[in-house]
N, C-alpha and C. Protein backbone atom coordinates (compact mmCIF):
# COMPACT_ATOMS: atom_id res chain seq x y z
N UNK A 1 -3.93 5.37 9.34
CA UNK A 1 -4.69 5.08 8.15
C UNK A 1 -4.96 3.58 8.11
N UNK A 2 -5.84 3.21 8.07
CA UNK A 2 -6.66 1.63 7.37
C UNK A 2 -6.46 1.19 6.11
N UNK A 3 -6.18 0.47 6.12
CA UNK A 3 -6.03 -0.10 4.42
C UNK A 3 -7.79 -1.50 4.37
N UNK A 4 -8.34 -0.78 3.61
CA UNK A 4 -9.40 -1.50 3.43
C UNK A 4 -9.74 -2.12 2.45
N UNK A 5 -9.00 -1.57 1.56
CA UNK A 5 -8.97 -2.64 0.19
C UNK A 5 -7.40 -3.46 0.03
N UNK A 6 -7.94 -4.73 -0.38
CA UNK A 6 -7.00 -5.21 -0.75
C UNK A 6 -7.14 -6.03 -2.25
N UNK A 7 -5.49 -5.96 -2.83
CA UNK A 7 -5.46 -6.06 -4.64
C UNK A 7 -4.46 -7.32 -4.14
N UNK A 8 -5.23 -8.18 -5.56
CA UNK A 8 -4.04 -8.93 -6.18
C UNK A 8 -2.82 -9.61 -6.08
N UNK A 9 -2.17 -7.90 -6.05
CA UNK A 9 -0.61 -8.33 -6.21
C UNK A 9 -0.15 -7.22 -4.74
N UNK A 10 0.69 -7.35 -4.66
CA UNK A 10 1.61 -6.49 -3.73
C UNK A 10 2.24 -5.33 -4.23
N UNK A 11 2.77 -4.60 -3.86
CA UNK A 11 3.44 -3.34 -4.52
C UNK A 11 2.74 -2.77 -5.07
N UNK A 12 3.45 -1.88 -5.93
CA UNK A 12 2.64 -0.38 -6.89
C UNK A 12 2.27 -1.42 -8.16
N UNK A 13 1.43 -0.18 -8.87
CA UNK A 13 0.89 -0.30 -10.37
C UNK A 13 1.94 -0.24 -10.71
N UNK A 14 2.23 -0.59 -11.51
CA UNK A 14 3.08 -0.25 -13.17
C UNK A 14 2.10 0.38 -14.45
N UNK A 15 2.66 1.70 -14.41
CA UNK A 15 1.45 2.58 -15.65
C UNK A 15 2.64 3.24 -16.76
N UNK A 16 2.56 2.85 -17.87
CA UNK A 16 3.37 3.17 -18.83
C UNK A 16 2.41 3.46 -20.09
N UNK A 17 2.69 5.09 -19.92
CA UNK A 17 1.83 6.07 -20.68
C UNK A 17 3.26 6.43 -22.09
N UNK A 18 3.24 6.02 -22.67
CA UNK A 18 4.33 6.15 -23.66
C UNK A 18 5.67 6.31 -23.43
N UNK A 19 6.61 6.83 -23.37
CA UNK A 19 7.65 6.73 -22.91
C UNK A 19 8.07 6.91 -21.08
N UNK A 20 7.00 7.25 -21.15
CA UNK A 20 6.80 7.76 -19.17
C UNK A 20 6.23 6.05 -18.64
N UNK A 21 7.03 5.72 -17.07
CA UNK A 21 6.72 4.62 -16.55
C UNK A 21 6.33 5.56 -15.21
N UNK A 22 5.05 5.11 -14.28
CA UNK A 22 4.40 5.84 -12.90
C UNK A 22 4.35 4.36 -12.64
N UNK A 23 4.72 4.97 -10.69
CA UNK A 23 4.47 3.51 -10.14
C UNK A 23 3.15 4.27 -9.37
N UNK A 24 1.86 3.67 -9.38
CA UNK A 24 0.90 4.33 -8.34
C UNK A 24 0.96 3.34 -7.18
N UNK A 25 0.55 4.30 -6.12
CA UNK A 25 0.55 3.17 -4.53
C UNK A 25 -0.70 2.33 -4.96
N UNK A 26 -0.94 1.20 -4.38
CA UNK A 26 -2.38 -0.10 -4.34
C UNK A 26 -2.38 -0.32 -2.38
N UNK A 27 -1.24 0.49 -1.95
CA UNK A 27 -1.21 0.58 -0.50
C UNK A 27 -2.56 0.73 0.40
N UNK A 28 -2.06 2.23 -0.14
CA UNK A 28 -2.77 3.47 0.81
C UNK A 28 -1.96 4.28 1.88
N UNK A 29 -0.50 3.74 1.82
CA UNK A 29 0.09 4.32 2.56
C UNK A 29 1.03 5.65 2.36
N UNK A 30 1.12 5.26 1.08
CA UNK A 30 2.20 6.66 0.65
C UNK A 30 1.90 8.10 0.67
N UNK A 31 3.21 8.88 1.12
CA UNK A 31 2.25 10.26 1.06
C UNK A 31 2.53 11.07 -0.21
N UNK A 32 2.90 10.42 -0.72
CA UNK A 32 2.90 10.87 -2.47
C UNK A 32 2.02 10.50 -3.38
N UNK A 33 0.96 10.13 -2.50
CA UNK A 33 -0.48 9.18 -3.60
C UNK A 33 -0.51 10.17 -3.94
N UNK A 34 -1.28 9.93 -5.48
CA UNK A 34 -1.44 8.43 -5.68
C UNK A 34 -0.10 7.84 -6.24
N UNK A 35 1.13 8.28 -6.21
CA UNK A 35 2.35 7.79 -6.49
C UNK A 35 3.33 6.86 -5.59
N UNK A 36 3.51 5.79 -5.74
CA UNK A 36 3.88 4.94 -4.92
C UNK A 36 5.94 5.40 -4.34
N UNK A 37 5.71 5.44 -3.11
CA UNK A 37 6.88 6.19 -2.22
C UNK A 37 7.79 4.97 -1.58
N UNK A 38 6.99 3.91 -1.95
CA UNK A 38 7.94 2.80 -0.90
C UNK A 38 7.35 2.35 0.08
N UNK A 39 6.17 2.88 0.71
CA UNK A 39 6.08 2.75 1.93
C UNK A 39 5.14 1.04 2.11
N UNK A 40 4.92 0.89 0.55
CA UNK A 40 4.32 -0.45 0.89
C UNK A 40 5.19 -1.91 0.80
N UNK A 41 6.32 -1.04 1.54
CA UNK A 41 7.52 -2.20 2.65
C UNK A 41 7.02 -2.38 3.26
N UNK A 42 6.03 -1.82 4.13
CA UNK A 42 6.03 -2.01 5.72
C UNK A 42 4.87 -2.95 6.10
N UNK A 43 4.25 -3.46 4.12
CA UNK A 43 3.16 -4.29 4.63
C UNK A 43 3.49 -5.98 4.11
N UNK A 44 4.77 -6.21 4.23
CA UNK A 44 5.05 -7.39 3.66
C UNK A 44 4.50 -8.54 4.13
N UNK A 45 4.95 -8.75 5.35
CA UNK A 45 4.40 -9.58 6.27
C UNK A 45 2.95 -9.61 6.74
N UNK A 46 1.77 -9.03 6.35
CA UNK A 46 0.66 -8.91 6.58
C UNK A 46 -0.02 -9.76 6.09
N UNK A 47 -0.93 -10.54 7.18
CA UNK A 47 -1.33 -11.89 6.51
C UNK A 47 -2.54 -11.90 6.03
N UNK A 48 -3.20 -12.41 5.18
CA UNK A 48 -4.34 -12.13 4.26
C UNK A 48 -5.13 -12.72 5.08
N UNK A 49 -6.68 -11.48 5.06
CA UNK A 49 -7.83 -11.38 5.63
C UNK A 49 -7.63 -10.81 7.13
N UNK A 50 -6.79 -10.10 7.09
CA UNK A 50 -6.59 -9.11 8.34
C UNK A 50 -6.58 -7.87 7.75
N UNK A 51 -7.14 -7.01 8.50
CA UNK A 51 -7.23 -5.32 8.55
C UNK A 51 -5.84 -4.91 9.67
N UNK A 52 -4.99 -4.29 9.23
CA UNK A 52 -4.39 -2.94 9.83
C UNK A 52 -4.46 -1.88 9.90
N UNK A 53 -3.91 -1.13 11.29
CA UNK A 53 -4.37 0.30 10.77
C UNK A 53 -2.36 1.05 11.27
N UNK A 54 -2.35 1.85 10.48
CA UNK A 54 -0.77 2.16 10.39
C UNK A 54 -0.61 3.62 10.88
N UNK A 55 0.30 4.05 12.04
CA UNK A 55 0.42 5.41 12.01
C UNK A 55 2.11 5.52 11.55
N UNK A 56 2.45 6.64 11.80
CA UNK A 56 4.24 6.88 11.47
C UNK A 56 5.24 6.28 11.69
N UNK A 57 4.69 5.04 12.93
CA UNK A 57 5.91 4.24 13.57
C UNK A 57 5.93 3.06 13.89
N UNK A 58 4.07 2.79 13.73
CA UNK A 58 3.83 1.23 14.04
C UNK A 58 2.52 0.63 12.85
N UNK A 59 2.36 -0.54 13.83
CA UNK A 59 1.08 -1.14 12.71
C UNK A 59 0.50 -1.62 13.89
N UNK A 60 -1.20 -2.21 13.52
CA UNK A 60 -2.01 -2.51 15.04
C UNK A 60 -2.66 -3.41 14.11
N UNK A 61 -3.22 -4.58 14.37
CA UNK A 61 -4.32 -5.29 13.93
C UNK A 61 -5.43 -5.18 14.74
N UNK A 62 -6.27 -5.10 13.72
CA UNK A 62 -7.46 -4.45 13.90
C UNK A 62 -8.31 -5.72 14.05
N UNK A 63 -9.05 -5.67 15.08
CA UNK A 63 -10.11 -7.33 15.31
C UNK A 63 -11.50 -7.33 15.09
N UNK A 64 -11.77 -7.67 14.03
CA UNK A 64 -13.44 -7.16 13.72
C UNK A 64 -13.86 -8.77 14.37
């Protein structure tokens, strides 16, 4: 998967619908989207204005 958008901030949303708190992914990686699973650990180190593309075990930079 490609992550082609990029937000802001890092990590999930924070959505607090009345007493209920949802973290949604801003990834693209989780397989619980749109509910954020954690998996946007694996993009810490990713340096801004680069594209990756991620399968189950690695990451590749992508060279436009």
């Amino acid at each position: 998967m490609a992550r082609l958008v990029k937000f802001t901030e890092k990590g999930p949303y924070k959505l607090q619908i009345g007493e209920e708190t949802y973290y949604l992914c801003q990834c693209g990686l989780s397989k619980k989207f749109p509910f954020c699973d954690g998996s946007h650990k694996r993009t810490r180190d990713e340096e801004e204005g680069k594209l990756y593309l991620y399968d189950e075990n690695s990451r590749v930079e992508i060279r436009l």
